[in-house]
Protein backbone atom coordinates (compact mmCIF):
# COMPACT_ATOMS: atom_id res chain seq x y z
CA UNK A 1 97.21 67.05 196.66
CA UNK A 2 96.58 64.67 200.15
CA UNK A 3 93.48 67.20 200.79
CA UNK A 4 92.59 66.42 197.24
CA UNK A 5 92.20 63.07 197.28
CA UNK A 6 90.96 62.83 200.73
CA UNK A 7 88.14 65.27 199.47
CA UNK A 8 87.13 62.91 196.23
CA UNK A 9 87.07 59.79 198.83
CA UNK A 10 84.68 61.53 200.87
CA UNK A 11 82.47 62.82 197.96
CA UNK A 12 82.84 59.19 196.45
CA UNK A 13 81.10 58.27 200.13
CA UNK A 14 78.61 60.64 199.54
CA UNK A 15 80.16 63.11 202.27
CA UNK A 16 77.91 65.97 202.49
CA UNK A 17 80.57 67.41 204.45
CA UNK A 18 83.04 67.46 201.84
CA UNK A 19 80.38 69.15 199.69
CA UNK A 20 79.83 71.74 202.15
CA UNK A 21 83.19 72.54 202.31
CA UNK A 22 83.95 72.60 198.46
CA UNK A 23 80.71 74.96 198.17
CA UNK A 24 82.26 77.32 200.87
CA UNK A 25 85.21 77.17 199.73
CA UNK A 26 85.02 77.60 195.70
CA UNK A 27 81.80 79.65 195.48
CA UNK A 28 83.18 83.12 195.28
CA UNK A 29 85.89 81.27 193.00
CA UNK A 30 83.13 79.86 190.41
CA UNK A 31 81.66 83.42 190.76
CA UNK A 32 84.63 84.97 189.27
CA UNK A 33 85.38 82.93 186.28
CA UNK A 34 81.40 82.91 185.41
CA UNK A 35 81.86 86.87 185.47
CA UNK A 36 84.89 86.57 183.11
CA UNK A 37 83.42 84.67 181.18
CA UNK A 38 80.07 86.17 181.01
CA UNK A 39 80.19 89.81 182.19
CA UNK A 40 76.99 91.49 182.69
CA UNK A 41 75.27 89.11 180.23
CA UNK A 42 74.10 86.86 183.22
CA UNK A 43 71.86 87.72 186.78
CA UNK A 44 72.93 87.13 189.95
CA UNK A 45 70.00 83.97 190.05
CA UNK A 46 71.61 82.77 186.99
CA UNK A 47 75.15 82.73 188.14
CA UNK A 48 74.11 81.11 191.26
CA UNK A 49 72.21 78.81 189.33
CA UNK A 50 75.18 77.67 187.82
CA UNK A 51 77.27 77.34 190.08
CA UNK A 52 74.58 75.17 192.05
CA UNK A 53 74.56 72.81 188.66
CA UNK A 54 78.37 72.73 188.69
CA UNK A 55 78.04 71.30 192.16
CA UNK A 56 75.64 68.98 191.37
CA UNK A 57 77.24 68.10 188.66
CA UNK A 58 80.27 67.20 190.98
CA UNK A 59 78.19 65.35 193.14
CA UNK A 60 77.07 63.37 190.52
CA UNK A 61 80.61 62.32 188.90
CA UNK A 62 82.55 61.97 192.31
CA UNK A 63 83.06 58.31 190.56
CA UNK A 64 84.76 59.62 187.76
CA UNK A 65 87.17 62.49 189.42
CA UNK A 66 90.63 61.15 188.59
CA UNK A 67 93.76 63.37 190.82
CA UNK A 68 96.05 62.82 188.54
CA UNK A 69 94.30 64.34 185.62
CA UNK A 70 93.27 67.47 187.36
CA UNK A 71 92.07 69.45 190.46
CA UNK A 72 88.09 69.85 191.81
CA UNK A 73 88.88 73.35 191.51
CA UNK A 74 89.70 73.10 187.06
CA UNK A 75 86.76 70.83 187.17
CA UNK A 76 84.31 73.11 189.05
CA UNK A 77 85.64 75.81 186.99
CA UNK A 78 85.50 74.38 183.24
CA UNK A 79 81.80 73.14 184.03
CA UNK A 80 80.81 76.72 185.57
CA UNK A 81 82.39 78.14 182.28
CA UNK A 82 80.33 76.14 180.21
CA UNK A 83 77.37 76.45 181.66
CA UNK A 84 77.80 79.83 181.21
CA UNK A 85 78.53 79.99 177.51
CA UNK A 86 75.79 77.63 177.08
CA UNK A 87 73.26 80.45 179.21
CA UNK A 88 74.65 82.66 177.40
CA UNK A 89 73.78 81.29 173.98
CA UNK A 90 70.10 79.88 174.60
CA UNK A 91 69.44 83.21 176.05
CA UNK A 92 70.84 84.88 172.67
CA UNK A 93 68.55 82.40 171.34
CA UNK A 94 65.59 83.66 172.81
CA UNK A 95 66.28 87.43 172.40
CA UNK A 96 63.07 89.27 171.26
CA UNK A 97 62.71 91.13 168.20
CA UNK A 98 63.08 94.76 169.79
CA UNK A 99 65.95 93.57 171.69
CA UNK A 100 67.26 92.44 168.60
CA UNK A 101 67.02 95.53 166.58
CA UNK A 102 68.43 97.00 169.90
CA UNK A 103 71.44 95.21 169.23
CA UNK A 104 72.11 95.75 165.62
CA UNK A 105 71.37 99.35 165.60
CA UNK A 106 74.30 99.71 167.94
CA UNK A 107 72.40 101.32 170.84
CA UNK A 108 74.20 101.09 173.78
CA UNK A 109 72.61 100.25 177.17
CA UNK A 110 74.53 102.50 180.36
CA UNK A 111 75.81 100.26 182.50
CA UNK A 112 75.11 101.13 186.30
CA UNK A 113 77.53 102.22 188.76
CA UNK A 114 77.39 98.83 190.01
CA UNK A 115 77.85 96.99 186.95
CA UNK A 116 80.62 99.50 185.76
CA UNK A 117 82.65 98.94 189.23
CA UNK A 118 82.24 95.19 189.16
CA UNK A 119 83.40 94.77 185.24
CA UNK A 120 86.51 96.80 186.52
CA UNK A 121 86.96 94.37 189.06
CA UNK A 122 87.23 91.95 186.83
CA UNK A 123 89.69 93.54 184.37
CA UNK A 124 92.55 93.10 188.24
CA UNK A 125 92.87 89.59 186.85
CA UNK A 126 91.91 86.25 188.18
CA UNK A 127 93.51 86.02 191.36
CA UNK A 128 92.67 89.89 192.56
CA UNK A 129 89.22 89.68 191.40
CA UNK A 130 87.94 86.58 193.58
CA UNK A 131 89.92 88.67 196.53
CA UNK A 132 87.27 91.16 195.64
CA UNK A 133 84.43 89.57 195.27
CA UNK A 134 85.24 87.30 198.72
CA UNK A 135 85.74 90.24 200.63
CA UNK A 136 83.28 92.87 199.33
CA UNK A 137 80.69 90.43 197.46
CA UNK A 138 80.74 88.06 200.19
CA UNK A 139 81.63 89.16 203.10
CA UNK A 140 84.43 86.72 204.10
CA UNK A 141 87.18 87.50 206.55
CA UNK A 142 91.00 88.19 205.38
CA UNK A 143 91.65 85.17 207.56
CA UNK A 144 89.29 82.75 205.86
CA UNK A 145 90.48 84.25 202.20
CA UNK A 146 93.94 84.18 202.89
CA UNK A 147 93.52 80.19 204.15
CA UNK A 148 90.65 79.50 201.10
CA UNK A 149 93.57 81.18 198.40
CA UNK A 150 96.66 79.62 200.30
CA UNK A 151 98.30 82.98 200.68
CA UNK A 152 99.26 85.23 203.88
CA UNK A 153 96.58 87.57 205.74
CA UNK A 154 99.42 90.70 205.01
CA UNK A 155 99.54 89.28 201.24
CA UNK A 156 95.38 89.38 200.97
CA UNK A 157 95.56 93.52 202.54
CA UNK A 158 98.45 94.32 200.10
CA UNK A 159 96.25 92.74 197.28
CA UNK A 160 92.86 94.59 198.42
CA UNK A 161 94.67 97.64 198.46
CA UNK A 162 96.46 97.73 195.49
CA UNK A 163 93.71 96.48 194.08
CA UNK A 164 91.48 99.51 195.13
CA UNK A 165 93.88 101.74 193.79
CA UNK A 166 94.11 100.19 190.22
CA UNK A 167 90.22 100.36 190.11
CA UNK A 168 90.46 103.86 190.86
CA UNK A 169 92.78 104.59 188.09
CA UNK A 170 90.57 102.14 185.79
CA UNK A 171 87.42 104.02 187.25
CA UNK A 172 88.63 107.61 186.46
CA UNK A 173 90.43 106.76 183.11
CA UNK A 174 86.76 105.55 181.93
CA UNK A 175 85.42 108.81 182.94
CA UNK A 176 87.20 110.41 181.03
C-alpha cells in the first residue's frame, strides 16, 4: 500500500516516471482482462488502444485516486473493461448488413490456430493467463513477472508449466 500511495503522489506531480512504470508494469495485466472480457471480438490496435485511454484516463484523474477506496490496478482494470464493452457495442452498432445476416443465420467463422490457442489461454484463469501473455505475448523475463505479480521465479515456472499442460488437455479435448 506505501508503493501505492507513493505512486498516486507522483502521478498527482505529473511524474512521467510513475506513468512509465504503471504502463510497464500493468500492460500485459489490462491485456488480459480486455481479452476476458472481449475475446476475439477486439484487434490487437483496439486493445492497445484501450489500454492507452485507460492510461490516459489515469493521468487525467490522478486528483481523484483515493487509496483507501481501491488500488491503480482495480482502477486501470474496471476502465479497460469498460472501454471494452463500450468497443464492443458501437462496433455491434456498426455491423453491416451481410455481417448481420452472417450472424443470425448461425454461420460460424473458424477461429485460427492463433485465436483458438489464445481463447484457451484465457479459459487458465486470471492469474495464469497474464503469466502467459507476459511471457509468450510479451516477452518479459520470469524475473521481471515474478517481481511485476509479487510471486517467486520457481512459483512463475511451476505456473507456465502447468499451465502448458492444461492447454494441451484443453487443446486436444476441442479436437475432438
Amino acid at each position: 500500500m506505501i508503493e501505492e500511495k507513493r505512486l498516486i503522489r507522483k502521478l498527482r506531480q505529473q511524474d512521467e516516471q510513475a506513468l512509465e512504470t504503471l504502463i510497464r508494469t500493468y500492460t500485459p495485466y489490462l491485456s488480459t482482462v480486455i481479452y476476458r472480457a472481449a475475446g476475439n471480438g477486439l484487434t490487437r490496435e483496439d486493445t492497445e488502444e484501450i489500454i492507452s485511454d485507460a492510461f490516459v484516463s489515469l493521468w487525467q484523474n490522478a486528483e481523484r485516486l483515493d487509496p483507501e477506496k481501491g488500488t491503480i490496478r482495480s482502477y486501470l482494470a474496471g476502465t479497460v473493461r469498460n472501454l471494452a464493452y463500450k468497443h464492443l457495442r458501437d462496433r455491434k452498432s456498426e455491423l453491416s448488413l451481410d455481417e448481420l445476416g452472417t450472424e443470425i443465420s448461425g454461420t460460424l467463422v473458424t477461429a485460427t490456430p492463433d485465436e483458438t490457442l489464445w481463447q484457451a489461454v484465457a479459459e487458465l484463469g486470471e492469474e495464469d493467463c497474464e503469466i502467459f501473455i507476459r511471457f509468450y505475448r510479451y516477452r518479459e523475463t520470469l524475473k521481471d513477472i515474478s517481481k511485476a505479480m509479487n510471486m517467486k521465479v520457481p512459483t512463475v515456472k511451476t505456473r507456465l508449466s502447468r499451465g502448458k499442460a492444461k492447454l494441451k488437455k484443453i487443446l486436444t479435448e476441442e479436437g475432438q
